[in-house]
Every structure is written in C-alpha cells, then in structure tokens.
Protein backbone atom coordinates (compact mmCIF):
# COMPACT_ATOMS: atom_id res chain seq x y z
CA UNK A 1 82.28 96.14 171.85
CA UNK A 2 80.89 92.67 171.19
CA UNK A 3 77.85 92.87 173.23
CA UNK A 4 76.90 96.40 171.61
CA UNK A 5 77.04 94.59 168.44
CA UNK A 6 75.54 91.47 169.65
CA UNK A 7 72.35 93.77 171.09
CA UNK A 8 71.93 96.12 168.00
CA UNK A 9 72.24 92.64 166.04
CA UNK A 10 69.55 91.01 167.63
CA UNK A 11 67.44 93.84 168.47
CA UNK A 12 66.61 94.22 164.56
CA UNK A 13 65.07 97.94 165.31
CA UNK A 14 66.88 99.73 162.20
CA UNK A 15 65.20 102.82 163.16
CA UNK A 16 66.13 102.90 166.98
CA UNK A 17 70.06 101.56 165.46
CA UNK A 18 71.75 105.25 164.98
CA UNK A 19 70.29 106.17 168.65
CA UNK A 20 71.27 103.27 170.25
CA UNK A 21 74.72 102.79 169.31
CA UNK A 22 75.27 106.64 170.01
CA UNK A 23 74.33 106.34 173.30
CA UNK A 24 75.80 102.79 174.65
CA UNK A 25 79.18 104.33 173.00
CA UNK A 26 79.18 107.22 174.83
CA UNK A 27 79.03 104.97 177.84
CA UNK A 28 81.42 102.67 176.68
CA UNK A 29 84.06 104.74 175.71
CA UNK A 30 83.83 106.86 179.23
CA UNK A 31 83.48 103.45 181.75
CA UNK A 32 85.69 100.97 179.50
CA UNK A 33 89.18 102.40 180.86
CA UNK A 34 90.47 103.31 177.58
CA UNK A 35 90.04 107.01 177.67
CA UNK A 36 94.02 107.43 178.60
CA UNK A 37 96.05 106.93 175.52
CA UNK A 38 99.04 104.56 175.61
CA UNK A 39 101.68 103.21 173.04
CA UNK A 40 101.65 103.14 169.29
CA UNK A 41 103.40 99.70 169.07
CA UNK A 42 102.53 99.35 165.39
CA UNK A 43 101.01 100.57 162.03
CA UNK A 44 97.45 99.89 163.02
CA UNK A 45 97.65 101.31 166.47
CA UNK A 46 97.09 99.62 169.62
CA UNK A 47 94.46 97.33 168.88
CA UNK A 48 95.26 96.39 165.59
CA UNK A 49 92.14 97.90 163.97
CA UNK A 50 92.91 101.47 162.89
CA UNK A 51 91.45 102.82 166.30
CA UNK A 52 93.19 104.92 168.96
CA UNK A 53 92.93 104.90 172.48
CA UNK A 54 92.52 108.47 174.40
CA UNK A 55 90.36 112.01 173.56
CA UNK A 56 91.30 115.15 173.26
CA UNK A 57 93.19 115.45 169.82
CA UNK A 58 93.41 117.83 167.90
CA UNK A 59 90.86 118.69 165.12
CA UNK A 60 92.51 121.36 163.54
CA UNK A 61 96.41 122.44 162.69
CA UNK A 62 98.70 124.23 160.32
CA UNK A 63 102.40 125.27 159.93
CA UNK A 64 101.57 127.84 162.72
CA UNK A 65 98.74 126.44 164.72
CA UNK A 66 98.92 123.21 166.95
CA UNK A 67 102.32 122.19 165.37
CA UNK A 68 105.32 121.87 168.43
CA UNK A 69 107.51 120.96 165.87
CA UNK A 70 109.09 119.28 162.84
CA UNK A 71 112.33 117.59 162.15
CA UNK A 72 113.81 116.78 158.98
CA UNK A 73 114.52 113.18 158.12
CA UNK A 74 117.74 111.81 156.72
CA UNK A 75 116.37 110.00 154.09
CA UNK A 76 112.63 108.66 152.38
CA UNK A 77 110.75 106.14 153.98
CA UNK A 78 107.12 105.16 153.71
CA UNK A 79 106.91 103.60 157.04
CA UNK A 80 104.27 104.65 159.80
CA UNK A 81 106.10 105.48 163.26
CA UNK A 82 105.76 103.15 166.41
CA UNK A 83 105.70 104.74 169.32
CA UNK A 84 106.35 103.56 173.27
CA UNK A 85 107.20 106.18 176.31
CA UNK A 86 108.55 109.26 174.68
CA UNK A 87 110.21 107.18 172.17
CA UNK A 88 109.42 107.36 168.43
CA UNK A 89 111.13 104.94 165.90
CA UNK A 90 111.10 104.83 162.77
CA UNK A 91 112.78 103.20 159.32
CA UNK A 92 114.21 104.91 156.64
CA UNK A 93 116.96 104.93 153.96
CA UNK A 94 120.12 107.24 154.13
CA UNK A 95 123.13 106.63 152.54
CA UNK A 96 122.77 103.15 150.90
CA UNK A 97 121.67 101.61 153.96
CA UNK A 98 118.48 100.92 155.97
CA UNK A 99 118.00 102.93 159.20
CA UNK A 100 116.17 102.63 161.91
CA UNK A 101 116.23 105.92 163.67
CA UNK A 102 114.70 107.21 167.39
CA UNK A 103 113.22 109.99 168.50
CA UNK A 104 112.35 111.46 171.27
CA UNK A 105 108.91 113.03 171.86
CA UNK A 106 110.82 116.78 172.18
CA UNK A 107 112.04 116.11 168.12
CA UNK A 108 115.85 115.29 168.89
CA UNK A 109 117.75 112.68 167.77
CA UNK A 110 118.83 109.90 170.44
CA UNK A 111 119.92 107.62 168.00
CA UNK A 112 120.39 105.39 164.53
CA UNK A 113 121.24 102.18 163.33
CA UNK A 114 122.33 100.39 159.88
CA UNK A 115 120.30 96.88 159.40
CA UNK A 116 121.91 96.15 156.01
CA UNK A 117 121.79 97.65 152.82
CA UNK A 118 119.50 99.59 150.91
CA UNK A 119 117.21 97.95 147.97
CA UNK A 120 115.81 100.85 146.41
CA UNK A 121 111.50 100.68 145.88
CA UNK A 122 110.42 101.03 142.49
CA UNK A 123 107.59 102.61 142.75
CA UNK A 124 107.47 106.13 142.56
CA UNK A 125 105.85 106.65 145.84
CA UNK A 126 107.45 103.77 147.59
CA UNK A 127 111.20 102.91 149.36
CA UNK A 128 113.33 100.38 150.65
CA UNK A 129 111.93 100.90 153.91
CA UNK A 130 107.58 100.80 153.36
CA UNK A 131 107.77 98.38 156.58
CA UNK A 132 106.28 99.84 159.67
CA UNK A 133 108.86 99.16 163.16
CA UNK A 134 106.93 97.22 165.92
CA UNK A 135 107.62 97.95 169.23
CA UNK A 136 106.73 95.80 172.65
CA UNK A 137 107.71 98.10 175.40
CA UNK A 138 110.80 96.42 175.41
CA UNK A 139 112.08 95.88 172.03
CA UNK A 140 111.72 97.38 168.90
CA UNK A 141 111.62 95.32 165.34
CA UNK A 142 112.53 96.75 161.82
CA UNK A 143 112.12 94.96 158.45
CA UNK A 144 113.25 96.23 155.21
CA UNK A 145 112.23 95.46 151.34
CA UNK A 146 115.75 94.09 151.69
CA UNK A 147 114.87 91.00 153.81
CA UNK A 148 116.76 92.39 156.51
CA UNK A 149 115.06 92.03 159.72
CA UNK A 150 116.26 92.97 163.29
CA UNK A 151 115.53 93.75 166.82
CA UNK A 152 117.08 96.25 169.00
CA UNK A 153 116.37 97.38 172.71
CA UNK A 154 115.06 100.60 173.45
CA UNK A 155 118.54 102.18 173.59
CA UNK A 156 119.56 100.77 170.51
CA UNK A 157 121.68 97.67 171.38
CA UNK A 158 121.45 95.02 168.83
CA UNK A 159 119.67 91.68 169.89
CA UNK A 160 119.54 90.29 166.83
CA UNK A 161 119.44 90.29 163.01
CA UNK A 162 118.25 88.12 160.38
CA UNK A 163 117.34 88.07 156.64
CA UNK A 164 114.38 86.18 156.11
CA UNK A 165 114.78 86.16 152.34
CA UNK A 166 117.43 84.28 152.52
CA UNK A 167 115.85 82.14 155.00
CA UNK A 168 112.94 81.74 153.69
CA UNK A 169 112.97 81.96 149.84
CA UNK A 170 114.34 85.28 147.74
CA UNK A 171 111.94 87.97 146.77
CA UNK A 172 112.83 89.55 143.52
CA UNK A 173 111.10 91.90 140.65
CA UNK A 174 110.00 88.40 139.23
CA UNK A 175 108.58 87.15 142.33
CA UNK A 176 107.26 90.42 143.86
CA UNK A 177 106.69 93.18 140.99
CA UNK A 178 106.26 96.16 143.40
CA UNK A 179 108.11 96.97 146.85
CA UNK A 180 107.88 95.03 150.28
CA UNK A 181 104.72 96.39 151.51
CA UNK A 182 103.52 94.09 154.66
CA UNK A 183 104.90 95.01 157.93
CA UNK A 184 105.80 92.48 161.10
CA UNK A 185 102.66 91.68 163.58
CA UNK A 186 103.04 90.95 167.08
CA UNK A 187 101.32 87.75 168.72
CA UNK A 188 102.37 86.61 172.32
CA UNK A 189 106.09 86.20 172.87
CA UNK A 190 106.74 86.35 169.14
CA UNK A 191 106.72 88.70 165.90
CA UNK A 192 104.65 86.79 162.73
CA UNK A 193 106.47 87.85 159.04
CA UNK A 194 104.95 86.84 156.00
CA UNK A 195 105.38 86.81 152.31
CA UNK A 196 103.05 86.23 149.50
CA UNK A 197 104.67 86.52 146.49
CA UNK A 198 105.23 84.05 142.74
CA UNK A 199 107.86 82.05 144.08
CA UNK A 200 107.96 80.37 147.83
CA UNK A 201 105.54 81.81 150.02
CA UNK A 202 105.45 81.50 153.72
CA UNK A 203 104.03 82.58 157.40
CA UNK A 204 106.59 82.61 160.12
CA UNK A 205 106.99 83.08 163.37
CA UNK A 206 110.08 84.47 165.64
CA UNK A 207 110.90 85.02 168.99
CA UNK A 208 111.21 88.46 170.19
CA UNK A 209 113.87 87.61 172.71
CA UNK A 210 116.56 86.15 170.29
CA UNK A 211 115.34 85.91 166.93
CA UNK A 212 114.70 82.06 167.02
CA UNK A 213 112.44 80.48 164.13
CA UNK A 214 109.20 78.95 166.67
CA UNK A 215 107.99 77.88 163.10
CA UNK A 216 107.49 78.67 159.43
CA UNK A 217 104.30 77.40 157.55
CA UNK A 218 104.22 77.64 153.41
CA UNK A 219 101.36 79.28 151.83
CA UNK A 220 101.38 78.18 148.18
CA UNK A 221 98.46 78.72 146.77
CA UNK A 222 96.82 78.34 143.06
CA UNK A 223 96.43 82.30 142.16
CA UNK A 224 96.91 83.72 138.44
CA UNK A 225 99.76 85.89 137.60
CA UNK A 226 100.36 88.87 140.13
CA UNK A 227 96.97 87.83 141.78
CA UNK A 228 99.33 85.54 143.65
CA UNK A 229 101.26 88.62 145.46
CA UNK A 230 100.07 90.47 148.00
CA UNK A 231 101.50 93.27 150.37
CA UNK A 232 99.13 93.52 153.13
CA UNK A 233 100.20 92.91 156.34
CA UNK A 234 98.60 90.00 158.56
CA UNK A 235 95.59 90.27 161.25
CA UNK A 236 95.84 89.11 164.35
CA UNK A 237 92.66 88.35 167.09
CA UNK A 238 92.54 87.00 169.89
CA UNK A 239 90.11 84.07 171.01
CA UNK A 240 87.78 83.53 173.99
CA UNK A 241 89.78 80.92 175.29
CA UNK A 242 93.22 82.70 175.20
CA UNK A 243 94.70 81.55 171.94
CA UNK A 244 95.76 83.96 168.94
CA UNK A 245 94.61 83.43 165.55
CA UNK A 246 96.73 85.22 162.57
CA UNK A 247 94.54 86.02 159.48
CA UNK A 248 96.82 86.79 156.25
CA UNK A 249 95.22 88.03 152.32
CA UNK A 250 96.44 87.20 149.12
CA UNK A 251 96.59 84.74 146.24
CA UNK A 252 92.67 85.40 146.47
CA UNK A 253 92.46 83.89 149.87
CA UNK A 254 91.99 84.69 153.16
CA UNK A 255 93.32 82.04 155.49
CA UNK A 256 93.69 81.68 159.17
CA UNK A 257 96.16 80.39 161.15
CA UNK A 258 96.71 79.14 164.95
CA UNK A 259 99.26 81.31 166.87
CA UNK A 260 100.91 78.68 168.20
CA UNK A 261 102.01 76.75 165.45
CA UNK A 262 101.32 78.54 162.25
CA UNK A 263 98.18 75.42 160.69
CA UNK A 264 95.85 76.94 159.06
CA UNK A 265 92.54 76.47 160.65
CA UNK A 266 90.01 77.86 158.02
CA UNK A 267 90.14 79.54 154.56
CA UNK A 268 87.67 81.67 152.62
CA UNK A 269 88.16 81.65 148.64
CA UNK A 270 85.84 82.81 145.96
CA UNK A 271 87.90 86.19 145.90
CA UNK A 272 88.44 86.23 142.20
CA UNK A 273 86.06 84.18 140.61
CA UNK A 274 86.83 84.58 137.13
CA UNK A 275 90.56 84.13 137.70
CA UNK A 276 91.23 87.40 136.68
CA UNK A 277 95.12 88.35 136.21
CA UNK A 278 96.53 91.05 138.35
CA UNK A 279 94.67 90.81 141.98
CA UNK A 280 97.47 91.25 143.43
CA UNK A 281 96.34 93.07 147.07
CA UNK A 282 97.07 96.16 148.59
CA UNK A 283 95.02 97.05 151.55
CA UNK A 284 95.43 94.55 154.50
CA UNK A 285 92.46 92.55 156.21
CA UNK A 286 90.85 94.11 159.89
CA UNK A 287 89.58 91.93 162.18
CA UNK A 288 87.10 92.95 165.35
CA UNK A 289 83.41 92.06 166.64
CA UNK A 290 84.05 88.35 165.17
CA UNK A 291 84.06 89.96 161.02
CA UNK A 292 87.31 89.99 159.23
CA UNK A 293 87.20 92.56 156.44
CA UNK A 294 89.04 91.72 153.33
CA UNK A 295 89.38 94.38 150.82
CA UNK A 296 90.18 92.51 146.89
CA UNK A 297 89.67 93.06 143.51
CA UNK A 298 91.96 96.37 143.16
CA UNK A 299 89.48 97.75 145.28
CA UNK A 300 86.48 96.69 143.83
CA UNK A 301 85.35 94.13 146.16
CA UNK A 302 85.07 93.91 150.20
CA UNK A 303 84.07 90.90 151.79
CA UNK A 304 83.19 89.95 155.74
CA UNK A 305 84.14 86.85 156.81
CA UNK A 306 82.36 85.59 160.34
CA UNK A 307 85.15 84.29 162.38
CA UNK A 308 85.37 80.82 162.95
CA UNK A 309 84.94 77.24 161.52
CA UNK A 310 87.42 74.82 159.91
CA UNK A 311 88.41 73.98 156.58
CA UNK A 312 86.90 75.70 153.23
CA UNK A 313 84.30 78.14 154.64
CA UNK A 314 83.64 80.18 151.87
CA UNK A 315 79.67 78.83 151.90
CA UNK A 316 79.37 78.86 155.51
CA UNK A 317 81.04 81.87 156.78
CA UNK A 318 80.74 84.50 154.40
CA UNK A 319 78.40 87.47 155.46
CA UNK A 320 78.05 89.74 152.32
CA UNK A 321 80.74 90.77 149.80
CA UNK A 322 79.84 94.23 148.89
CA UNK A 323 80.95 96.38 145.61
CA UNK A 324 82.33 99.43 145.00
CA UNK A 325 82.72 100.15 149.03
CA UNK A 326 86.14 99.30 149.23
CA UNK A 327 89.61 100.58 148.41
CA UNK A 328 92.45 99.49 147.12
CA UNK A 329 95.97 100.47 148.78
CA UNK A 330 94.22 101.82 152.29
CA UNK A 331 93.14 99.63 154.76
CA UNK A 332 89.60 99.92 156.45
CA UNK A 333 89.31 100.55 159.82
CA UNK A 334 86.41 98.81 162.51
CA UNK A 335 85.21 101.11 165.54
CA UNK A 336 81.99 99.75 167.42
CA UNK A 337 79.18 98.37 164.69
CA UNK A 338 80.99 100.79 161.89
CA UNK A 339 83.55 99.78 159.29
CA UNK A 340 84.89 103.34 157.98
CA UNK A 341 86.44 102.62 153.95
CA UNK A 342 88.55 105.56 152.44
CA UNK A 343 88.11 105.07 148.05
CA UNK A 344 91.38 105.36 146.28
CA UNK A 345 90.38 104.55 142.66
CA UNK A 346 90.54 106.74 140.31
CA UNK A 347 86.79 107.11 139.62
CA UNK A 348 86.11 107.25 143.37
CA UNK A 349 88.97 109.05 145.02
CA UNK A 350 88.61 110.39 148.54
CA UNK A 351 85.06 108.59 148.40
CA UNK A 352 84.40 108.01 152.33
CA UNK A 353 81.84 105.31 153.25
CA UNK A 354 80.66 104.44 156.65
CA UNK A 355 78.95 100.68 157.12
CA UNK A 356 76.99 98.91 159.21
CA UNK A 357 79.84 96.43 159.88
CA UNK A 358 77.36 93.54 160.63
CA UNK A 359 75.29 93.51 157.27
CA UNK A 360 77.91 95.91 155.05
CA UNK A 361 74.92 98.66 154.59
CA UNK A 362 76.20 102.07 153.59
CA UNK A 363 74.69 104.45 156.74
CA UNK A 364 76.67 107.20 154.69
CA UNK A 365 78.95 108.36 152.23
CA UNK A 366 80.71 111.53 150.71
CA UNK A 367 83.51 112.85 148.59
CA UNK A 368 86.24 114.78 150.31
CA UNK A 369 87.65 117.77 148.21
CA UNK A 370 88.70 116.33 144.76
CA UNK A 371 92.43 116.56 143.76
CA UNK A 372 95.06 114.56 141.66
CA UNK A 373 96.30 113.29 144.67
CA UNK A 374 95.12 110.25 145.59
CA UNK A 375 95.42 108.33 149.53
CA UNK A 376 97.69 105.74 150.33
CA UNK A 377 97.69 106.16 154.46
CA UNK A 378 94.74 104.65 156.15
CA UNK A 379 92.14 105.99 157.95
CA UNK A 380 92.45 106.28 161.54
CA UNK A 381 89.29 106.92 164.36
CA UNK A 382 90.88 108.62 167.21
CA UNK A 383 87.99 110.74 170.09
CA UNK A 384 85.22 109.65 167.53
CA UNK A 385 86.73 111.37 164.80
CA UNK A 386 88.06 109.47 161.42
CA UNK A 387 91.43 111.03 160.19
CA UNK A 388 92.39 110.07 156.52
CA UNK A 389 95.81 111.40 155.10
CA UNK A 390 96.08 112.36 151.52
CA UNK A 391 99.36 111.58 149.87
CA UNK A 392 99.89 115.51 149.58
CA UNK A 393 99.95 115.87 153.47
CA UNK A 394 96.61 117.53 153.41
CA UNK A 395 94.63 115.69 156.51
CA UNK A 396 90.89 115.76 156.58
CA UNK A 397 88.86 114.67 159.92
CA UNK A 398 85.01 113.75 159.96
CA UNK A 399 82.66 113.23 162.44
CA UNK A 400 82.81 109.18 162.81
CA UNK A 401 79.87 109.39 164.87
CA UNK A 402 77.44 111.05 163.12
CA UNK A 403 75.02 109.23 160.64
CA UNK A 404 75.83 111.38 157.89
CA UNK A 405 79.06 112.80 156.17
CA UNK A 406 80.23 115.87 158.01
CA UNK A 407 84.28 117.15 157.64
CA UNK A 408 84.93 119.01 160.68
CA UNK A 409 88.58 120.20 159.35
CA UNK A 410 91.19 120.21 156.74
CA UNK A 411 94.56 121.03 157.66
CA UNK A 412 97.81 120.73 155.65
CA UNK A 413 101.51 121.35 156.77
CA UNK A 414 103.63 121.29 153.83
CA UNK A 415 102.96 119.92 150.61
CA UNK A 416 104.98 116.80 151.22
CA UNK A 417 104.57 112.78 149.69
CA UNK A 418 103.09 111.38 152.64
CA UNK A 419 101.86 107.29 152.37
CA UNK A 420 102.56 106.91 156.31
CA UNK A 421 99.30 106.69 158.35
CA UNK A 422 99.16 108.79 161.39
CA UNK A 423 99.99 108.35 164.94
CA UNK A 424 98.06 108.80 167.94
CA UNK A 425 99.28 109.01 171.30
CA UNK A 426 98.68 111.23 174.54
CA UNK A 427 96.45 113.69 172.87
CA UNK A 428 99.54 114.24 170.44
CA UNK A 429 99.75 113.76 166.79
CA UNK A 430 102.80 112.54 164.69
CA UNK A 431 102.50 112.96 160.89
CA UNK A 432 105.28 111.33 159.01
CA UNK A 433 106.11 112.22 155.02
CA UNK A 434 108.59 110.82 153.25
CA UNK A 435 110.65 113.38 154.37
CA UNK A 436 109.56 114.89 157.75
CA UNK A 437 108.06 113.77 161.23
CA UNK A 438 105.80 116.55 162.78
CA UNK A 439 104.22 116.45 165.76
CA UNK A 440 100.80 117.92 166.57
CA UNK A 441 99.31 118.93 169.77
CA UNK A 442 97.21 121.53 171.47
C-alpha cells in the first residue's frame, strides 16, 4: 500500500483524495493476492496492523443467526485466540494453573496444558492469562502474568519452558501496578518479549526452536512514577533491505530496535512533556506505510512517527501529534492511507475516528450507541469493514470505506466480559469472552 500512499501524498488533490483511494483499493485488494484468508498467528492478525486478510465475513449475527457454535471455557482469560489450520489456541486459567488449551475449528477439545501456576490479575476485568498465544505454523508460544513462558508443537508436546521473570528481573505490584498486558511478537526465527515496568526493564529475544536467549537489551529509561510502565505489546516492520526493526512504547518513549541484535537505532521522546505522573500506556504502537502510531497520555495524545533515522528524532521525525483522537487501552489499527481509533475515555466512549494516516486529519467521526460499558478489544478491518468489540460482547461493524460514519450492524451473543479482540479467518469469525469462544460464519 506504499505507493497508494506515496501517490495520494504527492498528488496534494484533497478533493480528488476520497475518489482516488476508493478506487486504487478496490484494485488493490482484488489483484494483490490477499483476497484468501490465512492464519491468525497473533493478536493483531496477520500483518501485525489490526487488518485481516480475505472477504466475505459476516456483517451480521446473533445467538440464532450466523453462530455454528459456542463452547464453554474452563476458566477466564483475556487473551485473543491465534489461529493456524483448523487449530485454535488459546490461554486461560483453570484450577490454579495457566492453560493453554486447543481447539479445533468444529468447537471440540483436542487438548490442554499446565505452564506453571496461576498469578491471579487484579484488575477487575483482567487475569493471569491477558497474553495473547503466537503461533508460526509450527509452534505455538504462551506467556502468562506469571513469567511463565513456553512453546509447544501443534499437538501439544512441550519444546520448551522458561520464566523470564526470573530471568530477566521480577515483576511485582511495586514494579508493575496492573496485570501483564503485552503479548510475545514474532520476528524471523525468533519470538521478541518485553517488559517495561519500575524496576529492570528489558527487550529480549528467543529462539523458537529451543528457547535459547539470541539476546536481551535493557530499556531503563528516566519516566515519572507509573509513567515508567507500560503494557503494550511491541511493533514489528520489516525493512526494504530485509532486516526487521522492533518498535516498543513506554516510559514516554518510543524506541526502535534492530532485529538482529536488540540496539536501539532511533528514539522519539517528548511524550509527556510536563512529566506528568501516571502515563503509564495501554494501547500498543502500529506500524505500516513508513508511520508508527503511538497512542499516550491515557488516551489523550496520538503521535506519528516517520520511520527511520538514528539517534533522538523527536525534531526530525515527528509528523503531527494530534489530541483527543486517540484511545487509551485499544490499539489503532492502519488499512491503506486510514488510521481507524476506537475512544475509550469516559467523556468519549465508543467515539470512532477515521484519519488521514499521512497528516492525522479527521475524514470522519461518530459515536456508537452510548452505554456504561466501555471497549477494551481493538478494532479490527476485515472485507473493508471495521469491527470494534465492546466489553459487553455487543460487536458493532462500520463501513471502513466510506468517508463518513455509517454502522452497518450491531450484533450481540450473550452479555458476556469480553476484552479479547476478534479473530478473522476463512470467512469465519471467533469471538472470545472471558468465558466462551464462539464462532461465526455464514
């Protein structure tokens, strides 16, 4: 999507923009290849930016319309399912222990394992097991608020196990105030962990094979008190010349870092200026068309970031850091020239903006139905559609195409505390609540 951006960029016709970019996506999305939907491998889908691959999803459901079925879960878990084959997996607690648990695409069982014991979330909405699985075809990787992390093949075998809090440096209520938030990334050959937190804080890097350490990089840096945790999980992008670059927020940074050995290559500050108390960050970076998106400020700020540079490029790099479009706890999502942002706060819940991602302009914005309930899942663009999950299990879909605010559905299962963001794969659906997996499908 880089040279659609790159045109509409340069071309500097706002009124020709809308009509333009309509048209050269049509054509992209139907020549490109991607119109068959694959695997889920992790929480923000196959590309890493909150957009699915495939069409023909369904719009609109309810407990007897479009659902083939829903099992009952064992125990709470916040995580979002990964998905490879007919194979679902997911984490949750049951018994004292951390679980990771498969399913198969028909709602049965085929199996569950123990990675070490329970530590309970605190927050109301939150569990020992908020960490999204990651899956590589091959292997699937669970983490837990415990420390615990693991690897398994896809029929459950143990590969390997290893608590990185005890590696790396203990997270406790002192050091982290909430629950273990940030889930594991995949780069080549390797899974990235990291941990920003008041004590010993860290980016690291382990092979998916046997759980070796390829390397571990601190990243201490001078935050006020709970600005300096975070629970966002790390970007990852990949460069024109092959390499990976990582991109991790919190401590009110945003810093880079090579692939290959975890240096950090650039770093934007000037994310809490007055050195207010209590950043602490939510809602993870994106990264796509060269902008990183960094939601800060509890929600109150969102910054782009033009990729690239060395050292301190917080006067150099920094496209526009726009107010009030932004959100706390869910995580934006990128699709073509549009950044889609899903409001949380409590004077702008279930506000939806759409922006031009290039210069942050709002093309539109509206207010989904208001309720107490606020959104902790993030918004997902699947067939040109955005999908945003309500922490009730009510999901509403709008036209992510259009250049103004349109909800084509609402649709609601069961009244269930859902913070997982949905899955999309092979024209199917998978909602996950703290205490059900559904699937949807026409």
């Amino acid at each position: 999507m880089t040279s659609i951006r790159q045109f509409l960029c340069q071309s500097g016709k706002s009124t020709m923009r809308s009509a333009v970019y309509s048209r050269l996506l049509v054509v992209f999305c139907y020549t490109s290849g991607i119109c068959l939907s694959g695997d889920w491998p992790g929480w923000r889908g196959p590309h890493g930016t909150g957009v699915a691959d495939g069409v023909g999803y369904p719009v609109e459901w309810s407990p007897d319309n479009n659902r083939l079925w829903t099992t009952d879960l064992p125990g709470p878990g916040g995580s979002t399912p990964a998905v490879t084959g007919d194979r679902i997996f997911l984490t949750l607690n049951a018994e004292g222990d951390n679980r990771l648990m498969c399913i198969g695409m028909d709602g049965k069982k085929l199996w569950s394992k123990t990675l070490g014991a329970e530590v309970p979330g605190k927050h109301r909405k939150a569990t020992g097991a908020n960490s999204s699985p990651l899956t590589d075809g091959t292997h699937v990787f669970a983490y837990f608020k415990s420390g615990d992390l693991g690897c398994f093949n896809l029929d459950g075998d143990p590969l390997w196990q290893i608590n990185v809090h005890d590696k790396f440096g203990k997270v406790t209520q002192d050091t982290l105030w909430w629950d273990l938030g940030n889930s594991p990334v995949l780069i080549d050959g390797a899974i990235v962990v990291s941990c920003v937190q008041s004590g010993p804080s860290w980016v690291a890097a382990l092979r998916r094979t046997d759980g070796e350490i390829l390397w571990k990089v601190d990243r201490d840096l001078d935050a006020p008190e709970e600005a300096n945790q975070s629970y966002s999980t790390p970007g990852v992008f990949r460069n024109s010349d092959g390499s990976q670059t990582i991109v991790v927020l919190g401590s009110d940074y945003v810093t880079a870092h090579s692939a290959r050995n975890g240096s950090e290559l650039w770093r934007v500050g000037g994310l809490n200026p007055d050195g207010e108390k209590y950043f602490r960050s939510i809602s993870s970076p994106v990264v796509s068309n060269g902008i990183v998106l960094a939601p800060y400020a509890r929600g109150n700020t969102l910054t782009a970031i033009r990729l690239g540079g060395s050292g301190d490029v917080t006067k150099s790099h920094v496209l526009y850091t726009n107010k009030e479009t932004s959100a706390d706890v869910p995580t934006p999502v990128i699709f073509g020239d549009r950044a889609y942002i899903c409001s949380d706060g409590k004077r702008n819940r279930g506000q939806v903006y759409c922006l031009d991602l290039a210069y942050g302009k709002t093309i539109w914005n509206g207010q989904l139905p208001k309720s107490r309930h606020s959104f902790s899942s993030s918004p997902i663009v699947a067939d040109g559609k955005l999908y945003l999950a309500r922490e009730d299990g009510t999901v509403f879909v709008v036209d992510a195409t259009s250049d103004e605010f349109q909800v084509l559905a609402e649709n609601s299962l069961a009244n269930e505390l859902t913070v997982a963001t949905p899955v999309f794969v092979g024209r199917r659906i998978l909602l996950r609540s703290h205490t059900s997996l559904s699937l949807i499908g026409i």
